[in-house]
N, C-alpha and C. Protein backbone atom coordinates (compact mmCIF):
# COMPACT_ATOMS: atom_id res chain seq x y z
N UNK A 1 39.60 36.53 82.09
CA UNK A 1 40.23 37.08 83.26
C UNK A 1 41.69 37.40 82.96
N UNK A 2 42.14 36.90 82.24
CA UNK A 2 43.59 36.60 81.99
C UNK A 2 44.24 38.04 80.87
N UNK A 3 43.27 37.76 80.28
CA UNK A 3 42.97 38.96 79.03
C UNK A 3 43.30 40.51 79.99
N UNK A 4 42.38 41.16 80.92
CA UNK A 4 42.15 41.66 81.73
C UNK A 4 43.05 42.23 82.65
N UNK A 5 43.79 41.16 82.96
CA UNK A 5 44.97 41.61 83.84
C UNK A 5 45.95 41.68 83.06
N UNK A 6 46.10 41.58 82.15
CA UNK A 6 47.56 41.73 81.32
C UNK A 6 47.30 42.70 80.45
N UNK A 7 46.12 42.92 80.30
CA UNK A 7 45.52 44.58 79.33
C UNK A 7 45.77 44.27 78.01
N UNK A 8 45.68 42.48 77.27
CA UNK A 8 45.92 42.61 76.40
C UNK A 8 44.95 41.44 75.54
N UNK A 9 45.39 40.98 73.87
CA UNK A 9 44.02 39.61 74.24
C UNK A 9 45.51 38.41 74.28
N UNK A 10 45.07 37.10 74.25
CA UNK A 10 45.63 36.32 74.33
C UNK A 10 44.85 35.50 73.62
N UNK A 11 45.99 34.50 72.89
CA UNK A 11 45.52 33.23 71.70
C UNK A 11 45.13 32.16 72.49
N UNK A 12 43.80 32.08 72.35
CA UNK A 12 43.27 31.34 73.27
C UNK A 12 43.76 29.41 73.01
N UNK A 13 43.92 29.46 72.00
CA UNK A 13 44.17 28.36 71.67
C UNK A 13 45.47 27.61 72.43
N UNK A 14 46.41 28.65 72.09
CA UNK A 14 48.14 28.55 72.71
C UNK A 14 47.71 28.47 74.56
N UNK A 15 46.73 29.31 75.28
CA UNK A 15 46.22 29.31 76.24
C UNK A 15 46.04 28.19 76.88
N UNK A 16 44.85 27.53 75.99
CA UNK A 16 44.42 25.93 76.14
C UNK A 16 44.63 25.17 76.16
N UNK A 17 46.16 24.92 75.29
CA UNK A 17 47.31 24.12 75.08
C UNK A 17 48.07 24.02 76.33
N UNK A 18 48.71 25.25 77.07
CA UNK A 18 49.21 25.47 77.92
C UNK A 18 48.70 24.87 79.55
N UNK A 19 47.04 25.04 79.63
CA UNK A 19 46.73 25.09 80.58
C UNK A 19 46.48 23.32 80.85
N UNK A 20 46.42 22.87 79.07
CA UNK A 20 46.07 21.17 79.58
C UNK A 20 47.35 20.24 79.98
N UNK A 21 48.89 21.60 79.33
CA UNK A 21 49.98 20.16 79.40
C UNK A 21 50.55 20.61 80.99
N UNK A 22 49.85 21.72 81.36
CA UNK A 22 50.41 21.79 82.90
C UNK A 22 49.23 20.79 83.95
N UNK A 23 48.42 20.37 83.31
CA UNK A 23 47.48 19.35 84.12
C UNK A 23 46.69 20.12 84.81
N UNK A 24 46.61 21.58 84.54
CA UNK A 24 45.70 22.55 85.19
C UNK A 24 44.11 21.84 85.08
N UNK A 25 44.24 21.80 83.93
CA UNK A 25 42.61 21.58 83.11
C UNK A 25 42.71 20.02 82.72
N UNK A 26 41.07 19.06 82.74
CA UNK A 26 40.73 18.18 82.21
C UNK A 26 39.68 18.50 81.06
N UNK A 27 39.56 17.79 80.45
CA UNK A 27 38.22 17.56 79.65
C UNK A 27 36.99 17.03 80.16
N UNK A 28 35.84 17.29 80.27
CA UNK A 28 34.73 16.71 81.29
C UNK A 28 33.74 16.70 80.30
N UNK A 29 33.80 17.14 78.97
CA UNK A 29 32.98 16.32 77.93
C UNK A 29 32.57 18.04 76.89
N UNK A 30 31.25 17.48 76.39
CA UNK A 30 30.92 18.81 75.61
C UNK A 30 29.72 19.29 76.12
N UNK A 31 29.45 20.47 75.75
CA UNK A 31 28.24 21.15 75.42
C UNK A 31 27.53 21.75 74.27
N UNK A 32 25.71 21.15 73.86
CA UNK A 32 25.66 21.41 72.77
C UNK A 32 24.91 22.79 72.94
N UNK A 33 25.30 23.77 71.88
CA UNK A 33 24.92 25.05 71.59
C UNK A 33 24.02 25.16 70.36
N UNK A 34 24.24 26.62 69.95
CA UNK A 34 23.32 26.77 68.69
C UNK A 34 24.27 26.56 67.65
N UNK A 35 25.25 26.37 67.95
CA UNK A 35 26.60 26.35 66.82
C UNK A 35 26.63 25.16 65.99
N UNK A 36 26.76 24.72 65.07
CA UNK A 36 27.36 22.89 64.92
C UNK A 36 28.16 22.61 65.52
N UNK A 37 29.08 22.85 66.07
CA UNK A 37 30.60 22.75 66.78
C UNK A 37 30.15 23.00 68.29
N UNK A 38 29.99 21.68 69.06
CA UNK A 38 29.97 21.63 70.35
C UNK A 38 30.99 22.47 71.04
N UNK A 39 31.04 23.06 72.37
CA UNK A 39 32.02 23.91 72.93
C UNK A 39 32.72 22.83 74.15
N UNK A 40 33.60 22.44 73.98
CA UNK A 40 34.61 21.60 74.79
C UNK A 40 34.71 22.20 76.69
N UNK A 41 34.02 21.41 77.60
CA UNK A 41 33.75 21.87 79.23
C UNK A 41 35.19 21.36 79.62
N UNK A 42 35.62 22.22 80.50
CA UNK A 42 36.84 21.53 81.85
C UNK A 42 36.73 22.12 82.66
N UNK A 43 37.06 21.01 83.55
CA UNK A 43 36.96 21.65 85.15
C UNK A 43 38.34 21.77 85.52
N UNK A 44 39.15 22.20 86.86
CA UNK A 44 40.20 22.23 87.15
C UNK A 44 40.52 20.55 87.54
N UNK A 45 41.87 20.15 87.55
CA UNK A 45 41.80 18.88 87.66
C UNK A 45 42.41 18.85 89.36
N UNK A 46 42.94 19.37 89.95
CA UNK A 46 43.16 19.40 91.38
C UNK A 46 43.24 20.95 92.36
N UNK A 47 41.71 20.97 92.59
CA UNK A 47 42.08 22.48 93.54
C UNK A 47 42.83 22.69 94.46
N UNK A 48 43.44 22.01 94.94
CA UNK A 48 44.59 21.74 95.56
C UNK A 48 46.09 21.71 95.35
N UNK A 49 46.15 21.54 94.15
CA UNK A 49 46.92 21.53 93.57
C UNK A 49 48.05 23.21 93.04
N UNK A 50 49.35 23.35 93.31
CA UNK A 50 50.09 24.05 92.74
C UNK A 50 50.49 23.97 91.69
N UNK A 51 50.22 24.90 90.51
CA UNK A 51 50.59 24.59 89.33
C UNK A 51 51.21 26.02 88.63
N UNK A 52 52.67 25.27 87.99
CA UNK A 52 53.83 26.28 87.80
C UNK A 52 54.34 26.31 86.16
N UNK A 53 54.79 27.07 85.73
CA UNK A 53 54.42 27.22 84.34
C UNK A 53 55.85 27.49 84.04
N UNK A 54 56.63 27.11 82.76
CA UNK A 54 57.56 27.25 82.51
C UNK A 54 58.15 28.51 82.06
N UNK A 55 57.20 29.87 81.54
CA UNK A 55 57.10 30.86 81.17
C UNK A 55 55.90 31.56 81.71
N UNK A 56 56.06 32.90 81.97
CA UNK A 56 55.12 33.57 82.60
C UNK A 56 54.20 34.47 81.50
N UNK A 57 53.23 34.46 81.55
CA UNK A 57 51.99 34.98 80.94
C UNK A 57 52.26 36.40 81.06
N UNK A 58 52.78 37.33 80.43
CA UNK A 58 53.55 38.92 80.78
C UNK A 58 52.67 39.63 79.73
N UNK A 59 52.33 40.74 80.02
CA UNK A 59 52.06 41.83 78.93
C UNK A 59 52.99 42.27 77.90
N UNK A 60 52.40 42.37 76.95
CA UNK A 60 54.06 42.98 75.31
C UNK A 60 54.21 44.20 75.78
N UNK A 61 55.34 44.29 75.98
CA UNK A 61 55.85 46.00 75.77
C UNK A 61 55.47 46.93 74.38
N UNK A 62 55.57 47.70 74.42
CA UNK A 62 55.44 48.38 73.18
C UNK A 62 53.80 49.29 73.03
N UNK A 63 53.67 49.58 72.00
CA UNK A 63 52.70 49.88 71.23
C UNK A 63 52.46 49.32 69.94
């Protein structure tokens, strides 16, 4: 979704990082696939919750 509105991709990793130290996201365990490498589940940790980010998620200028 995020990708999408900013018209661009984003490092999902730096993403994931971001979204767990703002307490957005928990860990709620794994899921096993066809992969060897289970895929890591989270749920939001308070829907209620306002959550504010120290830098804003912006599209790159340029080409």
């Amino acid at each position: 979704m995020y990708e999408i509105v900013l018209g661009r991709p984003m490092d999902k990793s730096g993403f994931r990082t971001r979204m767990l130290a703002a307490a957005f996201l928990k860990e709620v365990g794994y899921i096993a696939g066809e992969s060897n490498r289970p895929a890591i589940c989270y749920n939001l940790a308070d829907r209620n919750a306002v959550v504010g980010f120290p830098r804003r998620l912006s599209p790159r200028s340029g080409g």
